[in-house]
PDB file of N, CA and C in Angstrom:
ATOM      1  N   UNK A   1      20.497  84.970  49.452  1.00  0.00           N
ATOM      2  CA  UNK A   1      21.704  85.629  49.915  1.00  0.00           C
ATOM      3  C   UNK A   1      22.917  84.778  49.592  1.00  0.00           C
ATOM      4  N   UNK A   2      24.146  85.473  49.479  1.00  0.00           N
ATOM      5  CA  UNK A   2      24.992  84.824  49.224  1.00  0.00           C
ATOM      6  C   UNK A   2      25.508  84.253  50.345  1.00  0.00           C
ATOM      7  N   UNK A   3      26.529  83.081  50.731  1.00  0.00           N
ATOM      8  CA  UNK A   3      27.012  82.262  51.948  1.00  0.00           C
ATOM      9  C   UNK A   3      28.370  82.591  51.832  1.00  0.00           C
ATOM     10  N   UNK A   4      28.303  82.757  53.127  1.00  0.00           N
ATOM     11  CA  UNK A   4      29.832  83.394  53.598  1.00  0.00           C
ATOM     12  C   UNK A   4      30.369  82.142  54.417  1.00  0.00           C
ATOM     13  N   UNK A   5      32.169  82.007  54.326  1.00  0.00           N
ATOM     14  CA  UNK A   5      32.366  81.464  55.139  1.00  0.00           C
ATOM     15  C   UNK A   5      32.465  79.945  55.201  1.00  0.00           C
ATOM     16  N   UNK A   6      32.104  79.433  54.032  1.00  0.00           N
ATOM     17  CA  UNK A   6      32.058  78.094  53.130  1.00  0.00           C
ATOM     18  C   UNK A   6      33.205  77.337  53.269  1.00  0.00           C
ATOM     19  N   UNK A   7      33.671  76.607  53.450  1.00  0.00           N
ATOM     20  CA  UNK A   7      34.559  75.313  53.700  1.00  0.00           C
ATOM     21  C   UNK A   7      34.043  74.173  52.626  1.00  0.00           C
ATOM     22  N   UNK A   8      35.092  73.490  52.200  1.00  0.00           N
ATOM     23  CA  UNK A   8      34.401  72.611  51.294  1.00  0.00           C
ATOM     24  C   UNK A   8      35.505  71.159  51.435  1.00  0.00           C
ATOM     25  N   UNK A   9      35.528  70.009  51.645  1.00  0.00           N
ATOM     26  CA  UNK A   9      36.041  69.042  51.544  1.00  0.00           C
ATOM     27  C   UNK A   9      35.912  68.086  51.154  1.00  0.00           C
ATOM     28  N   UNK A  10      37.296  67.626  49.988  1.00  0.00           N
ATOM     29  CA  UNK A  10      37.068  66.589  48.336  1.00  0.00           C
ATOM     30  C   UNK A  10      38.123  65.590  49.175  1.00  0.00           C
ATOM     31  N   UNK A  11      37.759  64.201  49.472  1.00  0.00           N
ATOM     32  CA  UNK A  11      38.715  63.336  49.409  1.00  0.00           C
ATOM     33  C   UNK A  11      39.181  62.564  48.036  1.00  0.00           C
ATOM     34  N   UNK A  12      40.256  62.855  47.698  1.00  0.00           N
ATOM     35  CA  UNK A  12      40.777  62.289  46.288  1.00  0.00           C
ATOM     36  C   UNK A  12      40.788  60.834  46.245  1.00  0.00           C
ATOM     37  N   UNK A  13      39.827  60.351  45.372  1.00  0.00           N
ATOM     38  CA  UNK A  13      39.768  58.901  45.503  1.00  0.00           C
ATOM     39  C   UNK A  13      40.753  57.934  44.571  1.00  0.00           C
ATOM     40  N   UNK A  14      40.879  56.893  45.157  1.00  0.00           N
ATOM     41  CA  UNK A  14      42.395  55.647  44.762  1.00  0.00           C
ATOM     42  C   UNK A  14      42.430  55.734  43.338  1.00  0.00           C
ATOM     43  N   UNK A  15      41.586  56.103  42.804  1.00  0.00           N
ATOM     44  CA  UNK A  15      41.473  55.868  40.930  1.00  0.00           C
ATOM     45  C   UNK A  15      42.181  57.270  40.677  1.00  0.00           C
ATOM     46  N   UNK A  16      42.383  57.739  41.096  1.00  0.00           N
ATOM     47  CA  UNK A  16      42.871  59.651  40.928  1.00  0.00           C
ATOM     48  C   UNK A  16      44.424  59.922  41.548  1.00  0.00           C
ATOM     49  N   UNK A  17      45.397  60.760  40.699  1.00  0.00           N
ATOM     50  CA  UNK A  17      46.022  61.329  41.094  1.00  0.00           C
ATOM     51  C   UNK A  17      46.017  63.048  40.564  1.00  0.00           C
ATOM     52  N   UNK A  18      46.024  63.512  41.880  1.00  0.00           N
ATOM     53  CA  UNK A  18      45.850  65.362  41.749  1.00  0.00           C
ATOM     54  C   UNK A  18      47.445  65.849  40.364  1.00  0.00           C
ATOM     55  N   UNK A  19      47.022  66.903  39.918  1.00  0.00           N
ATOM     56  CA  UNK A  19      48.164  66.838  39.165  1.00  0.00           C
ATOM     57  C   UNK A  19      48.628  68.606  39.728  1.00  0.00           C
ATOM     58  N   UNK A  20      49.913  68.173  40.210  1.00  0.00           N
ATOM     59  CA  UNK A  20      50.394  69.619  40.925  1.00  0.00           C
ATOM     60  C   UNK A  20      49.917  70.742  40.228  1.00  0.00           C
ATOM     61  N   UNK A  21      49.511  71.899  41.179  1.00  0.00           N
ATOM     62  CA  UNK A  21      49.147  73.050  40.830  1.00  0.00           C
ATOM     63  C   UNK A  21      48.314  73.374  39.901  1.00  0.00           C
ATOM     64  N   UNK A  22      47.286  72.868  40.052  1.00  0.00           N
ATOM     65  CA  UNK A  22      45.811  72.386  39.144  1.00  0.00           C
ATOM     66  C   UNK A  22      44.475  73.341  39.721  1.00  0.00           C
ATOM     67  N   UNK A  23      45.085  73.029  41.282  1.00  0.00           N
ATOM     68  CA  UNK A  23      43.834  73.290  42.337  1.00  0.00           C
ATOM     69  C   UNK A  23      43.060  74.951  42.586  1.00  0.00           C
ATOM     70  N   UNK A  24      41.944  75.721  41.975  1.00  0.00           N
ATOM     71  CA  UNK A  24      41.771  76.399  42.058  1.00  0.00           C
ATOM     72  C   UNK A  24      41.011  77.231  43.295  1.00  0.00           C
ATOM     73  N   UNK A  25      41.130  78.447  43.401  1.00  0.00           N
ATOM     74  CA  UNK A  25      39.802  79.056  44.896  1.00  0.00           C
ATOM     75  C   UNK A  25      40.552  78.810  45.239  1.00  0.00           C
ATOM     76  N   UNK A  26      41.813  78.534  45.657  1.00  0.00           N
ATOM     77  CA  UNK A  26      42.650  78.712  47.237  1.00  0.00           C
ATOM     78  C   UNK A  26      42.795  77.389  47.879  1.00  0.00           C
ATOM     79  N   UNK A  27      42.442  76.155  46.887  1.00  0.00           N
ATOM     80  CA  UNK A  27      41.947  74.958  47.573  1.00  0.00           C
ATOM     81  C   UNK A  27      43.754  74.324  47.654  1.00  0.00           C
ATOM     82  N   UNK A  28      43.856  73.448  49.109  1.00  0.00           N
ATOM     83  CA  UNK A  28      44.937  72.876  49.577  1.00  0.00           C
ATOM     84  C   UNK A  28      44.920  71.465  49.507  1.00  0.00           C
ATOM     85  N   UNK A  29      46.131  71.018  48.844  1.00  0.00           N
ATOM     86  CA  UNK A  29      46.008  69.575  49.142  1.00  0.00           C
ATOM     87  C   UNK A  29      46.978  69.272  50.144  1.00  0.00           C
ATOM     88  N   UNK A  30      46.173  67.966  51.020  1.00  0.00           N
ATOM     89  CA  UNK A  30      46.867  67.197  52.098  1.00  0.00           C
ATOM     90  C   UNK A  30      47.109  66.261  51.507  1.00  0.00           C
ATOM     91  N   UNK A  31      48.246  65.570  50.961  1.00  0.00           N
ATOM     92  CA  UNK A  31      48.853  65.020  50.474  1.00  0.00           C
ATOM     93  C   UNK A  31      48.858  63.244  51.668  1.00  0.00           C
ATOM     94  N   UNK A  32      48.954  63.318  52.619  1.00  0.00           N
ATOM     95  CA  UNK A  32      48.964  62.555  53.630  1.00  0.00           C
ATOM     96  C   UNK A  32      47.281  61.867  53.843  1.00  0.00           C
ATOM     97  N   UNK A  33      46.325  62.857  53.740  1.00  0.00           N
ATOM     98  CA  UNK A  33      45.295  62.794  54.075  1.00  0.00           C
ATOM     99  C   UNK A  33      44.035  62.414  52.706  1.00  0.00           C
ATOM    100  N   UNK A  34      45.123  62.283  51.877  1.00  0.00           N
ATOM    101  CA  UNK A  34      44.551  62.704  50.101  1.00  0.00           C
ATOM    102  C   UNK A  34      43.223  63.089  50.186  1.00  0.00           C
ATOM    103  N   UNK A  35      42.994  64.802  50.772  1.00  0.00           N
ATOM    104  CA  UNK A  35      41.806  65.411  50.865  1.00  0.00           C
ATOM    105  C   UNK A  35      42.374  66.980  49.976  1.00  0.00           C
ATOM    106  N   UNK A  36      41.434  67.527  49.571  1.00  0.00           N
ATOM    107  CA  UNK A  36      41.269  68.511  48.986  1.00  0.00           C
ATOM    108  C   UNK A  36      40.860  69.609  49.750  1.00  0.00           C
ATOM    109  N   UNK A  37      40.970  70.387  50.522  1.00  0.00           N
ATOM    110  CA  UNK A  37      40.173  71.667  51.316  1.00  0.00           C
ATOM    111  C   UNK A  37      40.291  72.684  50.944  1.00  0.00           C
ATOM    112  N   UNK A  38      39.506  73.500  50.818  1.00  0.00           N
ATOM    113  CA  UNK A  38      38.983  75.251  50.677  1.00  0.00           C
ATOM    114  C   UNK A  38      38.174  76.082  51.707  1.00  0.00           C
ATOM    115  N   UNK A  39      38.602  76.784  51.901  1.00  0.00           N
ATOM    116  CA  UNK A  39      37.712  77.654  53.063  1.00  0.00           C
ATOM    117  C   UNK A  39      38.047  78.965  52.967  1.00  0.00           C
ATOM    118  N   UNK A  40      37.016  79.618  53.519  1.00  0.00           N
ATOM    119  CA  UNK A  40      36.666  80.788  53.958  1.00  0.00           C
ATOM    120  C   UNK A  40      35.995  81.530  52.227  1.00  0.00           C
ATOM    121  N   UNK A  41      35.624  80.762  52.030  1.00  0.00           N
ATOM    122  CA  UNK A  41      34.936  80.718  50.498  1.00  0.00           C
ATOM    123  C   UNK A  41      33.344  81.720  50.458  1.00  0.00           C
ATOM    124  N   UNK A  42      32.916  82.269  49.766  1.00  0.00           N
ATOM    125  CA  UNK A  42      31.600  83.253  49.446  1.00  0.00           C
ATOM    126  C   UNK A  42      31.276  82.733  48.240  1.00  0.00           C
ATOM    127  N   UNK A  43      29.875  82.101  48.598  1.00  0.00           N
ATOM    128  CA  UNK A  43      28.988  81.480  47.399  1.00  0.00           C
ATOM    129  C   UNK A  43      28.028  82.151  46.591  1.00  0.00           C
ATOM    130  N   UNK A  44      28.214  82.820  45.563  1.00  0.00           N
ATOM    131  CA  UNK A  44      27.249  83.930  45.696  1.00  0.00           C
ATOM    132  C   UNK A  44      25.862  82.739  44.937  1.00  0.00           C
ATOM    133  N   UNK A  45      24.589  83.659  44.770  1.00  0.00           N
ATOM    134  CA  UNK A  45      23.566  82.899  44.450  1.00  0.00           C
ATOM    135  C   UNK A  45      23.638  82.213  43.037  1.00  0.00           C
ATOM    136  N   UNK A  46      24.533  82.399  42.015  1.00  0.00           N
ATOM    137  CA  UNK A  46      24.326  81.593  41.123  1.00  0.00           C
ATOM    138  C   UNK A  46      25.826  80.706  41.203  1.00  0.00           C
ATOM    139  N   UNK A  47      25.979  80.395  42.144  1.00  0.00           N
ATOM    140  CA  UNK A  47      26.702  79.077  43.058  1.00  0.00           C
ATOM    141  C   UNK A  47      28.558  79.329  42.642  1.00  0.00           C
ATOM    142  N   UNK A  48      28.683  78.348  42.980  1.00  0.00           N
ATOM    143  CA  UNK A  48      30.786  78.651  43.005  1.00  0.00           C
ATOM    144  C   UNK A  48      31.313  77.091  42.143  1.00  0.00           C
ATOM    145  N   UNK A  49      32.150  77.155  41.444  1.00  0.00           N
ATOM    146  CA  UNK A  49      32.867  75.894  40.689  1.00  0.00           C
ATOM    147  C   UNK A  49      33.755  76.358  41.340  1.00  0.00           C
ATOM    148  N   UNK A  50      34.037  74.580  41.740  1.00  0.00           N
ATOM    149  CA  UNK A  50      35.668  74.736  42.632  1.00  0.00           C
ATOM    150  C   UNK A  50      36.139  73.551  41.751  1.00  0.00           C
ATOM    151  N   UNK A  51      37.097  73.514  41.152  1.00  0.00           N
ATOM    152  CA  UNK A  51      38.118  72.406  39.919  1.00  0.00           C
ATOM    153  C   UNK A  51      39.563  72.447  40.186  1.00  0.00           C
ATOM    154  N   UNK A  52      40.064  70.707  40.075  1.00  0.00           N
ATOM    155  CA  UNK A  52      41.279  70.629  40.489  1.00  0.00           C
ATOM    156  C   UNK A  52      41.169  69.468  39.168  1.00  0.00           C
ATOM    157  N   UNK A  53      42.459  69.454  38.358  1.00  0.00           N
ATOM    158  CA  UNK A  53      43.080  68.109  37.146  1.00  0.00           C
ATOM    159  C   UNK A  53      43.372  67.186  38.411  1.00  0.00           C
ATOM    160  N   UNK A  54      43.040  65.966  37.394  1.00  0.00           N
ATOM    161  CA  UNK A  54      43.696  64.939  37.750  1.00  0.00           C
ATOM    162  C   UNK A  54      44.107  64.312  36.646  1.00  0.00           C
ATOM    163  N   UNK A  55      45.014  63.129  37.238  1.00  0.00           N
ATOM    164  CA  UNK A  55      45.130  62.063  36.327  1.00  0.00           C
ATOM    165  C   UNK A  55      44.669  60.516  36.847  1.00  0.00           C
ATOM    166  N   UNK A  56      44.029  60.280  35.666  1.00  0.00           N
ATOM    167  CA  UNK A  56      43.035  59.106  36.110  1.00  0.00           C
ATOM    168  C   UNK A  56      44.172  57.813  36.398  1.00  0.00           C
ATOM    169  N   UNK A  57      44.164  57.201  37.460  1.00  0.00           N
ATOM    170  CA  UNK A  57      45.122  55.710  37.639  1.00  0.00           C
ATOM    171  C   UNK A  57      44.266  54.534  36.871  1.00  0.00           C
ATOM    172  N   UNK A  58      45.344  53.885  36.268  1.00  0.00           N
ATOM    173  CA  UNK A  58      44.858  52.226  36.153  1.00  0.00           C
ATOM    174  C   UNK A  58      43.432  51.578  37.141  1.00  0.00           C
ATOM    175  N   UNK A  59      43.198  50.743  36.851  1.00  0.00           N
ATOM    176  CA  UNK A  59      42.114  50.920  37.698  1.00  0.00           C
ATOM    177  C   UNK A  59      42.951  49.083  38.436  1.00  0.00           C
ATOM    178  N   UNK A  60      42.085  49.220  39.685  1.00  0.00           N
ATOM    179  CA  UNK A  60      43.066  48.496  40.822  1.00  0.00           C
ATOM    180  C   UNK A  60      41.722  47.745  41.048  1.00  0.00           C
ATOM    181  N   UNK A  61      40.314  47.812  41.503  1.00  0.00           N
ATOM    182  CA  UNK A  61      39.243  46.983  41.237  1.00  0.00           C
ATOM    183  C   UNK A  61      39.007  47.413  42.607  1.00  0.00           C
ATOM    184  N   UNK A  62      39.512  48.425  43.525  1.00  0.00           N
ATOM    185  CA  UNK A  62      39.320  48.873  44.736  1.00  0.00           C
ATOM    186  C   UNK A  62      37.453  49.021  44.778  1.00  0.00           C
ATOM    187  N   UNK A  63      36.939  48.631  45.779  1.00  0.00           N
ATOM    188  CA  UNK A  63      35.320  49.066  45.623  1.00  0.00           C
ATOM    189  C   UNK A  63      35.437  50.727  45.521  1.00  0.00           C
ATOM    190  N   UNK A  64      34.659  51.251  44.892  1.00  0.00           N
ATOM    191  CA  UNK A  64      34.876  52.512  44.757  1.00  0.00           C
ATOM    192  C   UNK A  64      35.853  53.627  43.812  1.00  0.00           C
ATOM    193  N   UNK A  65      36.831  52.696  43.326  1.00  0.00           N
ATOM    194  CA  UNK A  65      38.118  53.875  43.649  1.00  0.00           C
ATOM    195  C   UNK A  65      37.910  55.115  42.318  1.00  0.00           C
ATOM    196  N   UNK A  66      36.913  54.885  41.821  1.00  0.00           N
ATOM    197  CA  UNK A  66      36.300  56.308  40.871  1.00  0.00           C
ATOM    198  C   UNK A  66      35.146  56.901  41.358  1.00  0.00           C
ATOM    199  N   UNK A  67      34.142  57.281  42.476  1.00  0.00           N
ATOM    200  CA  UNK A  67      33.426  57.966  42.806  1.00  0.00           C
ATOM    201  C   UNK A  67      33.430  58.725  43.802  1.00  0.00           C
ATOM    202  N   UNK A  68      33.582  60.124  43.386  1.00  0.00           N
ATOM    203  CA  UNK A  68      34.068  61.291  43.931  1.00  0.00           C
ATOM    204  C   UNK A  68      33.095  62.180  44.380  1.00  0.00           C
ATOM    205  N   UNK A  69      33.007  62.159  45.949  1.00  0.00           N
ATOM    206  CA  UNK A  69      32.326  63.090  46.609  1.00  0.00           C
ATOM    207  C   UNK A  69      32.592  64.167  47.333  1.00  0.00           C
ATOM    208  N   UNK A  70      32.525  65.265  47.710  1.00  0.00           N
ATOM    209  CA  UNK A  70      32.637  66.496  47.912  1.00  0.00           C
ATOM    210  C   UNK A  70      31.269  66.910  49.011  1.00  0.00           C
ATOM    211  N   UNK A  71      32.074  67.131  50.094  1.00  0.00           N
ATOM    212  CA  UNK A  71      31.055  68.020  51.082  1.00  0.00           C
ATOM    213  C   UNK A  71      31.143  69.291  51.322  1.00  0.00           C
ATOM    214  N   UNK A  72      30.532  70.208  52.069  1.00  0.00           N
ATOM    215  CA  UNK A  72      30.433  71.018  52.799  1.00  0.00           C
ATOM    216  C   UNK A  72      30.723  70.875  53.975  1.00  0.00           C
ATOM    217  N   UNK A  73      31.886  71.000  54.636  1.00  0.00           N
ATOM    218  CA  UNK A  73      32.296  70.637  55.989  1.00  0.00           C
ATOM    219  C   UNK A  73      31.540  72.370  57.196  1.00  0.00           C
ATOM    220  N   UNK A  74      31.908  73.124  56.382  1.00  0.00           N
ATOM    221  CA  UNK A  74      31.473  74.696  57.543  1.00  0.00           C
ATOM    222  C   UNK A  74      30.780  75.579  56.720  1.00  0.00           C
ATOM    223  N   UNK A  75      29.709  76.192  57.234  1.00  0.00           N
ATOM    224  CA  UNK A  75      29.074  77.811  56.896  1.00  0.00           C
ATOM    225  C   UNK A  75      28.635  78.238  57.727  1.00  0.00           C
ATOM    226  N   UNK A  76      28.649  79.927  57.318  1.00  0.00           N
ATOM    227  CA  UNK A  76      28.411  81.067  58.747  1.00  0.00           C
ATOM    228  C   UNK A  76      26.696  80.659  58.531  1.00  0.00           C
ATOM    229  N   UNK A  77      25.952  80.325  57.450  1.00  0.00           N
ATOM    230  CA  UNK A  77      24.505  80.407  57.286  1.00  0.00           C
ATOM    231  C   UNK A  77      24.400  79.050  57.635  1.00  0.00           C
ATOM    232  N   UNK A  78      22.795  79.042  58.054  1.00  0.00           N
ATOM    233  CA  UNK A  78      22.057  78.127  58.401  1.00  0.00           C
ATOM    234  C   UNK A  78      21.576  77.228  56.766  1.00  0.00           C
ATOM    235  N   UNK A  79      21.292  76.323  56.661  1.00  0.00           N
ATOM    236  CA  UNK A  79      21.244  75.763  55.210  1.00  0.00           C
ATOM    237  C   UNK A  79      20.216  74.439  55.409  1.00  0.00           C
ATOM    238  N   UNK A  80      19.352  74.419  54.835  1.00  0.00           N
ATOM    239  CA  UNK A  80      18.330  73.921  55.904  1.00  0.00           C
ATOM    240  C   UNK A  80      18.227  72.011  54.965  1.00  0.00           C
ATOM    241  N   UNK A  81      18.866  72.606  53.830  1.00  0.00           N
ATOM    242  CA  UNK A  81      18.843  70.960  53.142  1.00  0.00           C
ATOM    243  C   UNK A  81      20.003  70.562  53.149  1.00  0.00           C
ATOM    244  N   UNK A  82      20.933  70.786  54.146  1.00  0.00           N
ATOM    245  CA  UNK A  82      22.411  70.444  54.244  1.00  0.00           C
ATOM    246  C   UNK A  82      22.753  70.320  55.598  1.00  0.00           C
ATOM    247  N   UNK A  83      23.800  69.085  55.859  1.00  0.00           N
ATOM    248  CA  UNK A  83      24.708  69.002  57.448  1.00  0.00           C
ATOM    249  C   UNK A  83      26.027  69.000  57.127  1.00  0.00           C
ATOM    250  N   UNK A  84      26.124  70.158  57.229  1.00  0.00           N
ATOM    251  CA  UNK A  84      27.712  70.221  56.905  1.00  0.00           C
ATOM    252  C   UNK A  84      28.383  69.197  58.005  1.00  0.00           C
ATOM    253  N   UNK A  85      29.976  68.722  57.277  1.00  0.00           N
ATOM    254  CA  UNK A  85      30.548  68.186  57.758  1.00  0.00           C
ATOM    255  C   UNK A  85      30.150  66.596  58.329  1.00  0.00           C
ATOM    256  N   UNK A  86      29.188  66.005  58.156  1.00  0.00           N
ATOM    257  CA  UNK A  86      28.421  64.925  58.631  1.00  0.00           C
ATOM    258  C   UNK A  86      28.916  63.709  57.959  1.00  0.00           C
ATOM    259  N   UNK A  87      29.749  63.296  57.041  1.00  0.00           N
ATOM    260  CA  UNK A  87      30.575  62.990  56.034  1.00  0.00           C
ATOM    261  C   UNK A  87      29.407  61.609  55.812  1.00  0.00           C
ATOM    262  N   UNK A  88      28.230  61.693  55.193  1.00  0.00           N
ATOM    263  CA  UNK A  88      27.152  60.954  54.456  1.00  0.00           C
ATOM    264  C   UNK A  88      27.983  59.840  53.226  1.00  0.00           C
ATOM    265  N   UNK A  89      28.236  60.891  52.558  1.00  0.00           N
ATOM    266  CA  UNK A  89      28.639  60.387  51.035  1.00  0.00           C
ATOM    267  C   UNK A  89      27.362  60.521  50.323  1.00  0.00           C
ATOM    268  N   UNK A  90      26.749  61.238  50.535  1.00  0.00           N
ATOM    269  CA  UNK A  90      25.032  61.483  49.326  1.00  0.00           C
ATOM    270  C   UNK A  90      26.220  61.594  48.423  1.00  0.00           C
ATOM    271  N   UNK A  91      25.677  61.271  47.623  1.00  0.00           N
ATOM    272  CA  UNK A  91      26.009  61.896  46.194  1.00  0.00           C
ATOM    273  C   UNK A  91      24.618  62.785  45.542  1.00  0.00           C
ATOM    274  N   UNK A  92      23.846  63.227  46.263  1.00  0.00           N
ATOM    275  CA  UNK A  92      22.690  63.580  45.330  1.00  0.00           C
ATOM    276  C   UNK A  92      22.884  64.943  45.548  1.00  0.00           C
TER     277      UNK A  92
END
């Protein structure tokens, strides 16, 4: 079945800057919060691409500041290999 009701949240990491009006699906940037959000999203079964440009920064030697993870913060369905919102950082 398809998932209704999908929320999705990208924190933009230190190596990245969003490049205005890039962000597709309805997705908002918090500029303050340098997070990416989308919601109220319908996944149908052969899944959803959500894409925003950036521009890559100099690199600063920050631990991390190029690996970019993306959760599932909300869904109306039960999802039995997922915790939404639990902010892990799997990358898998």
């Amino acid at each position: 079945s398809s998932a209704t009701g999908v929320s999705v949240a990208d924190v933009l990491p230190v190596g990245y800057s969003i490049v205005a009006g890039s962000i597709d699906n309805g997705g908002i940037y918090n500029a303050g919060a340098t997070t990416i959000n989308w919601s109220g999203l319908t996944v149908p079964l052969t899944g959803l691409n959500l894409t925003y440009r950036v521009t890559v920064n100099a690199p600063t030697g920050a631990a991390g500041e190029y690996i970019n993870v993306a959760q599932v913060t909300a869904s109306d369905q039960f999802d039995p290999d997922s915790t939404p919102n639990n902010d892990d950082g799997d990358q898998s």
